[in-house]
Protein backbone atom coordinates (compact mmCIF):
# COMPACT_ATOMS: atom_id res chain seq x y z
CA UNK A 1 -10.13 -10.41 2.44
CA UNK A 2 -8.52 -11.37 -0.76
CA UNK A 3 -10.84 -9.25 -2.86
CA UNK A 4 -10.32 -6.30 -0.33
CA UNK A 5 -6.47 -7.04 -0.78
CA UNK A 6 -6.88 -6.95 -4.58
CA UNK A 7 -8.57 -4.20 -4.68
CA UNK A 8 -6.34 -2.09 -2.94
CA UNK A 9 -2.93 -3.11 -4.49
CA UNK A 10 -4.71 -2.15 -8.06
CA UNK A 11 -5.16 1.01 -6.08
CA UNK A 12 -1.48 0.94 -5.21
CA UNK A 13 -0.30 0.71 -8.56
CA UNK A 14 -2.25 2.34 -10.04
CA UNK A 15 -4.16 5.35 -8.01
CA UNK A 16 -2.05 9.10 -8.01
CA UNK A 17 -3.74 9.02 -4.02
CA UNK A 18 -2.29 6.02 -3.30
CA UNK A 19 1.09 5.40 -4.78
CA UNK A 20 3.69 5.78 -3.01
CA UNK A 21 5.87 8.48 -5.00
CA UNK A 22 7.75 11.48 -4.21
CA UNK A 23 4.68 13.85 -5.28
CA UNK A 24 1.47 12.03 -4.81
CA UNK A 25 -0.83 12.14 -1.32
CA UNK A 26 0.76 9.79 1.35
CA UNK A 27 -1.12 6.73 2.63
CA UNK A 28 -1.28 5.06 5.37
CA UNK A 29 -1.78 1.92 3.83
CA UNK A 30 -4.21 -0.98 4.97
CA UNK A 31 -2.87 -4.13 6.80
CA UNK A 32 -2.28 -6.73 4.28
CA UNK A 33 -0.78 -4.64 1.53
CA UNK A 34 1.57 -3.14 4.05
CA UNK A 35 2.46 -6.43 5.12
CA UNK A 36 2.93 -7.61 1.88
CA UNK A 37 4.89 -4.79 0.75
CA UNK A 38 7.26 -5.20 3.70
CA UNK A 39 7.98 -9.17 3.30
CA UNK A 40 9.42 -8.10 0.04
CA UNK A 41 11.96 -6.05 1.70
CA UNK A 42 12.25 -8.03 4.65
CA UNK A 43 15.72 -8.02 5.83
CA UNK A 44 16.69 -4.90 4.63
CA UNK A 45 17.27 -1.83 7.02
CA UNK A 46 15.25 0.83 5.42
CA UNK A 47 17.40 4.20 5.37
CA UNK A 48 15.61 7.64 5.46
CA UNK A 49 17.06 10.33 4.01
CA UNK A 50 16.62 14.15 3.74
CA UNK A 51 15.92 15.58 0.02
CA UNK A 52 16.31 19.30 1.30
CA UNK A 53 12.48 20.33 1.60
CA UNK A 54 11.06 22.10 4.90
CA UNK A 55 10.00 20.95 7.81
CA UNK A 56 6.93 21.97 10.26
CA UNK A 57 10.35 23.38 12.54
CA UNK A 58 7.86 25.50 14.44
CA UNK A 59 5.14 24.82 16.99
CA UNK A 60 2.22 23.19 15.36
CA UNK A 61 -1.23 24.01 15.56
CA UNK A 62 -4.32 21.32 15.29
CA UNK A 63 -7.53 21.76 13.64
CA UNK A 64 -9.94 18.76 13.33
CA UNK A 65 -13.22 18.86 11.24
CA UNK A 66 -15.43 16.63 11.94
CA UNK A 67 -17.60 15.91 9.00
CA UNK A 68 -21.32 14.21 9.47
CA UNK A 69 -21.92 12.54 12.46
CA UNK A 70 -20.50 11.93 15.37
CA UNK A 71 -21.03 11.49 19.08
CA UNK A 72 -19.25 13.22 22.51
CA UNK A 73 -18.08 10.51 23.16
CA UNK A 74 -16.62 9.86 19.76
CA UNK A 75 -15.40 13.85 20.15
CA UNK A 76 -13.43 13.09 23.09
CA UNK A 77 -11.89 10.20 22.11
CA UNK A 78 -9.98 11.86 19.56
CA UNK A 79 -10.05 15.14 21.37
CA UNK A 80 -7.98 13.71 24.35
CA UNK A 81 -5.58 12.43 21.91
CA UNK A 82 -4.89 15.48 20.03
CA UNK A 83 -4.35 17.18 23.19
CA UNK A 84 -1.90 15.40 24.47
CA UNK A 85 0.09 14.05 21.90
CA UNK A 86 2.20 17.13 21.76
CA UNK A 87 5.00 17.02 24.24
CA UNK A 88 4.65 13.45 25.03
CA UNK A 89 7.69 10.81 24.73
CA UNK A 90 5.43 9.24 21.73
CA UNK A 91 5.70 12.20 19.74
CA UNK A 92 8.92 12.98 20.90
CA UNK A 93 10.69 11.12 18.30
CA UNK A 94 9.70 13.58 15.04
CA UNK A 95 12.42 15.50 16.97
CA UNK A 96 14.85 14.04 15.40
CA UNK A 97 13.97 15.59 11.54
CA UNK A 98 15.22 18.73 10.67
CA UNK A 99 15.45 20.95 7.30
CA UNK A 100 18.50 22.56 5.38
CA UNK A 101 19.43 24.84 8.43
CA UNK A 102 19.18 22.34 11.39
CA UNK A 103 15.67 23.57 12.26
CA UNK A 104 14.32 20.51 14.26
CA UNK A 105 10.84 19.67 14.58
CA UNK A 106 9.22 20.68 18.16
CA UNK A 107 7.55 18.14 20.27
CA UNK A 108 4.69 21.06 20.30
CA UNK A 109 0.91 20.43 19.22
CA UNK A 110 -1.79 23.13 20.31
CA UNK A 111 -4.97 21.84 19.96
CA UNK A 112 -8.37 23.47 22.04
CA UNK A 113 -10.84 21.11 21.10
CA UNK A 114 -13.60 23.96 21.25
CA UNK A 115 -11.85 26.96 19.28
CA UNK A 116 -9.78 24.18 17.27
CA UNK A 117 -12.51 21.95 15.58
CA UNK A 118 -15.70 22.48 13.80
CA UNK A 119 -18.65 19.85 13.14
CA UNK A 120 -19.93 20.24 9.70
CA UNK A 121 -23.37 18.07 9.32
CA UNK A 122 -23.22 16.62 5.89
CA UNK A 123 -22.75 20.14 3.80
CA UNK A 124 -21.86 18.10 0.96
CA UNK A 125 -23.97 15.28 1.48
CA UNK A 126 -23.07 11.69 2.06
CA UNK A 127 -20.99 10.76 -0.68
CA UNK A 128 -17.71 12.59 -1.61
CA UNK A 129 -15.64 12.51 -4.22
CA UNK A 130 -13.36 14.74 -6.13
CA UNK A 131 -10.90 17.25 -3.93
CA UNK A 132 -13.88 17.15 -1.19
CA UNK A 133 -10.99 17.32 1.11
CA UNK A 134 -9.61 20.98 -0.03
CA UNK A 135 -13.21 21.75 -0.23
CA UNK A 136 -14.55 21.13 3.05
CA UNK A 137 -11.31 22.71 4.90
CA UNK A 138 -11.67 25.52 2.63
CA UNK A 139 -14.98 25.93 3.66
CA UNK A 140 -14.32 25.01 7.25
CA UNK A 141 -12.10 28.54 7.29
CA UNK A 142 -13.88 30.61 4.83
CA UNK A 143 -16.62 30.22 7.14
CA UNK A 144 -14.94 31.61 9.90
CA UNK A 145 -15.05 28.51 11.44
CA UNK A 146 -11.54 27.90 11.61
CA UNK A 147 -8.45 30.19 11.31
CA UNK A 148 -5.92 30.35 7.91
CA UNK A 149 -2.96 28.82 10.21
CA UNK A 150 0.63 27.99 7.56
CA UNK A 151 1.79 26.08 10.80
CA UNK A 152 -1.56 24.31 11.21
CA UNK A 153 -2.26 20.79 9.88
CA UNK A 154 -5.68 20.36 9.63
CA UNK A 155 -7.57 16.88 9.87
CA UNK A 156 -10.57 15.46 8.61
CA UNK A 157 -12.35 13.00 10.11
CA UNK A 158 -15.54 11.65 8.21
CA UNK A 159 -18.06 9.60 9.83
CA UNK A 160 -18.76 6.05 8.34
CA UNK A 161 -21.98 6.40 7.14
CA UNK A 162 -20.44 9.11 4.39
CA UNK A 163 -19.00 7.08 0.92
CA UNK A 164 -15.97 7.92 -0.22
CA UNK A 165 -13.56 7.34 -2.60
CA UNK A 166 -11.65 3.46 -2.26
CA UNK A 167 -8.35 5.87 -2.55
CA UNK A 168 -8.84 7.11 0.61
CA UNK A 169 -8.46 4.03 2.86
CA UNK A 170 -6.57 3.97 5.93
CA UNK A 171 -5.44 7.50 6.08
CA UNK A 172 -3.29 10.21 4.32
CA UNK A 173 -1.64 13.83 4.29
CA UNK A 174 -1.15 16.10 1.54
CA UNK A 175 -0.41 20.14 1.23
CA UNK A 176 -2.26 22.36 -1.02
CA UNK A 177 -2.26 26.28 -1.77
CA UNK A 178 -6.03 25.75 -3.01
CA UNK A 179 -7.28 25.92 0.75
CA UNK A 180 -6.26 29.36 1.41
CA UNK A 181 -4.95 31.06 -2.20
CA UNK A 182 -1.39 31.32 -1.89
CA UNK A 183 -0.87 29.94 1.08
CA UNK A 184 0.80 26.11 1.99
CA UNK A 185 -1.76 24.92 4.02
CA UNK A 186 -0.97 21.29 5.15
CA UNK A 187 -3.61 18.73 5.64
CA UNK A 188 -4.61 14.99 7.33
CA UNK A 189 -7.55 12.85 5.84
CA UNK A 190 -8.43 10.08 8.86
CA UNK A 191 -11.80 8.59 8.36
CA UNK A 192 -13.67 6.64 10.43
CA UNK A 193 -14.12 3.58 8.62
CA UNK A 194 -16.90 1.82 7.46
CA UNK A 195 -17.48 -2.40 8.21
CA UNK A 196 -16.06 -2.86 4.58
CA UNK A 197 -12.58 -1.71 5.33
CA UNK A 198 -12.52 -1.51 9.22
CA UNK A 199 -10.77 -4.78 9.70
CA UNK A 200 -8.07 -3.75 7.41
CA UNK A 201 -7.00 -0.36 8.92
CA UNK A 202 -7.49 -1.71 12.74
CA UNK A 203 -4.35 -2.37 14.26
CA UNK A 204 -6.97 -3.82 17.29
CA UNK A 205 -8.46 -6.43 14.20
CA UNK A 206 -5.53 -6.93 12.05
CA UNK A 207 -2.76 -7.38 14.38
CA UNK A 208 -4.53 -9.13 17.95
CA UNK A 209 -7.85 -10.15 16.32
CA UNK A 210 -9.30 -7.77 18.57
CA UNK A 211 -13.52 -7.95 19.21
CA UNK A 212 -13.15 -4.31 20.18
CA UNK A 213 -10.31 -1.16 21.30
CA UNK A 214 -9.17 -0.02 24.39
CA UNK A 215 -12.12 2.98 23.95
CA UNK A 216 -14.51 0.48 23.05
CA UNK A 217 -15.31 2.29 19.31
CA UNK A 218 -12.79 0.67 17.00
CA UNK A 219 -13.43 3.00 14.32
CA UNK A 220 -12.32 6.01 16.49
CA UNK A 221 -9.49 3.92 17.94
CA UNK A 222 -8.50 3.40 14.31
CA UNK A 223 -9.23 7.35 13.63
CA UNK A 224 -6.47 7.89 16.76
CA UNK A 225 -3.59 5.01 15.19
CA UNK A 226 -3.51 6.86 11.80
CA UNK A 227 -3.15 10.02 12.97
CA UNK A 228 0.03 9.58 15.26
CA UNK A 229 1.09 8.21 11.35
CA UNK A 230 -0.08 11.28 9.84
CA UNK A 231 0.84 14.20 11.92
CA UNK A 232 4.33 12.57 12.33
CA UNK A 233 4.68 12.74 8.30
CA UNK A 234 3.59 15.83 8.05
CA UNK A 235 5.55 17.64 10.63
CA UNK A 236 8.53 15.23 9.10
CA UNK A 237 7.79 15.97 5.58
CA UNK A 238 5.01 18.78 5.09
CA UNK A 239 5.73 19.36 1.61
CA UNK A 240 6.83 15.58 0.67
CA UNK A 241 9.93 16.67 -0.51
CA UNK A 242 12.07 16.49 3.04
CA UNK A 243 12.51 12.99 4.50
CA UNK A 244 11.69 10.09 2.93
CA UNK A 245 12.96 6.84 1.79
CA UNK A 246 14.58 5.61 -1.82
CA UNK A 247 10.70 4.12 -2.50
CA UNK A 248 9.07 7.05 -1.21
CA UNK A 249 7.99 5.69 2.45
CA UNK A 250 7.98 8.19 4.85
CA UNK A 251 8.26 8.37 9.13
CA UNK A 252 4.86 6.61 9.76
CA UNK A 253 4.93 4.02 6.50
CA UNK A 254 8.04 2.68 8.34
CA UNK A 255 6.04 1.06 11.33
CA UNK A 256 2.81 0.92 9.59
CA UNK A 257 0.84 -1.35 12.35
CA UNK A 258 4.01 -2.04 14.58
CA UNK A 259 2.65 -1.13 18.19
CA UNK A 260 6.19 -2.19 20.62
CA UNK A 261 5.09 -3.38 24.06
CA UNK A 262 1.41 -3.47 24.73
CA UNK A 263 -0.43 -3.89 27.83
CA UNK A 264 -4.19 -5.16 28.33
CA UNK A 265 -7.00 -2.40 28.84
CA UNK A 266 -9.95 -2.74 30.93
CA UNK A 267 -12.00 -4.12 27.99
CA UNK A 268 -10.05 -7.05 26.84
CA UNK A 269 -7.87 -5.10 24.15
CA UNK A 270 -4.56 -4.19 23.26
CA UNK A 271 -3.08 -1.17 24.02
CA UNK A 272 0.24 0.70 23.83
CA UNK A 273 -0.37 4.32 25.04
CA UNK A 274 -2.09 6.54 27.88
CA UNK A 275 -2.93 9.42 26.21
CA UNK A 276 -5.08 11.93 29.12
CA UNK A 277 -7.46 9.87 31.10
CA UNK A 278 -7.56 7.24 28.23
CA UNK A 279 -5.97 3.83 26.69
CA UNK A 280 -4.95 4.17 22.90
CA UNK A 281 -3.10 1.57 20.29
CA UNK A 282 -1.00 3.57 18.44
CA UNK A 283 1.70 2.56 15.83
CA UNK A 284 5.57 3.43 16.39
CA UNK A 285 7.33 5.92 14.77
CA UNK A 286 10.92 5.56 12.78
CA UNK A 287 13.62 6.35 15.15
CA UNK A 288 16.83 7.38 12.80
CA UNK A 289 19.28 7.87 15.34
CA UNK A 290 19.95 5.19 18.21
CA UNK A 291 18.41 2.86 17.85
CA UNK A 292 17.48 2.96 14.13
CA UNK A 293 14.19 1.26 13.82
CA UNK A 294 10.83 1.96 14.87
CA UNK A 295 10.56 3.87 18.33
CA UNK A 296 7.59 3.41 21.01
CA UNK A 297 8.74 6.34 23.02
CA UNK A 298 12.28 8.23 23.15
């Protein structure tokens, strides 16, 4: 675990995907460096300000790709999520951000898991690197597989057996007018992770010690706990230039891996959420009006 640690805080420092600026991609950062990061400002109330950048003020649509392999049952744990995320109390709290005319995010996510995603068996083989992510949404719509959507945030999901970069781990959103040319398309990276880094980005692992998660596939579970991090940043900060803190964290980074009152699924493991027909552990969200800290449900 040290080594893993290491190895990601040289990534911290050091990695234009990983820091945490004003400009760079936003991570949702593993376990230990998050803890580690947060002891050194323990005591302090973080504040979260607006720095007069847009945000996602109108319904949102969702479009997931799902890149290499990956089972129904791995489809519908993630599809049930994305479903019915929008207009729940959990994702209520984003409705709190606004932009520069009092434009308030929605508690509105439209996802149809069948128009909405697309499956794309290893186009670009089983190691990525570079801007794969641009490329395979690009591709993904230039296709005609999905629609060009300026109020869309689109995710990829990667299956584990696919290498890529170490910049990548647990999770992060970004905005780009190379998707669609000229067009601010904003976008969600949320791998499934492989052994190597699973026990760093699995609130299950890291937090309750865990043997499994409530949908007995800890990698999915883990797919499901970064995005609630990632769509709430986005919708909160699309263009990473709305609401963030003096150091750059944003809505999610705030309660990286804090989960509020959990209850015990069928399996053994922690939960926090019933999203559909199933159990989830998903992280809070920052709450900046009362109270201000991080918010289960509002």
């Amino acid at each position: 675990m040290k080594k893993i640690l290491a190895a990601f805080i040289g990534l911290f420092l050091t990695c234009p995907a990983v820091a945490q600026t004003a400009d760079a991609k936003k991570n949702r950062l593993p376990h230990d460096l998050d803890q580690q990061l947060k002891e050194q400002s323990k005591g302090k109330t973080p504040v979260i300000k607006y720095h007069g950048g847009p945000v996602m003020s109108a319904a949102t649509d969702l479009y997931v790709v799902y890149y290499g392999s990956f089972t129904s049952t791995q489809h519908n744990i993630l599809d049930t999520f994305l479903q019915n995320l929008g207009g729940s109390p959990a994702f209520n709290i984003n409705t709190e951000y606004y932009d520069s005319h009092n434009n308030h995010v929605q508690n509105i996510l439209n996802y149809n898991p069948t128009a909405d995603s697309y499956n794309d068996a290893y186009s670009m083989g089983k190691s990525l690197s570079g801007n794969f992510d641009t490329t395979l949404i690009h591709n993904a719509i230039s296709g005609g597989h999905l629609p060009a959507d300026v109020n869309g945030i689109y995710i990829l999901t990667v299956s584990p057996d696919v290498k890529l970069p170490n910049s990548v781990w647990c999770a992060y959103h970004y905005h780009s007018s190379a998707i669609v040319t000229g067009d601010d398309i904003k976008y969600a990276v949320a791998a499934d992770p492989p052994a190597s880094v699973l026990s760093s980005c699995s609130g299950n692992i890291a937090n309750y010690h865990d043997k499994t998660s409530p949908n007995g596939d800890i990698g999915m579970d883990e797919v499901v706990d970064s995005l609630i991090h990632e769509i709430s940043e986005t919708v909160t900060d699309p263009d990473i230039n709305a609401w963030f803190t003096s150091n750059g964290s944003e809505t999610g980074d705030l309660c990286n891996f804090t989960y509020g009152t959990t209850f015990i699924a069928p399996n053994g493991s922690h939960a926090n959420y019933t999203f559909g027909s199933r159990n989830y552990l998903a992280q809070e969200i920052w709450s900046m009006e009362n109270p201000v800290t991080c918010v289960q449900s509002h």
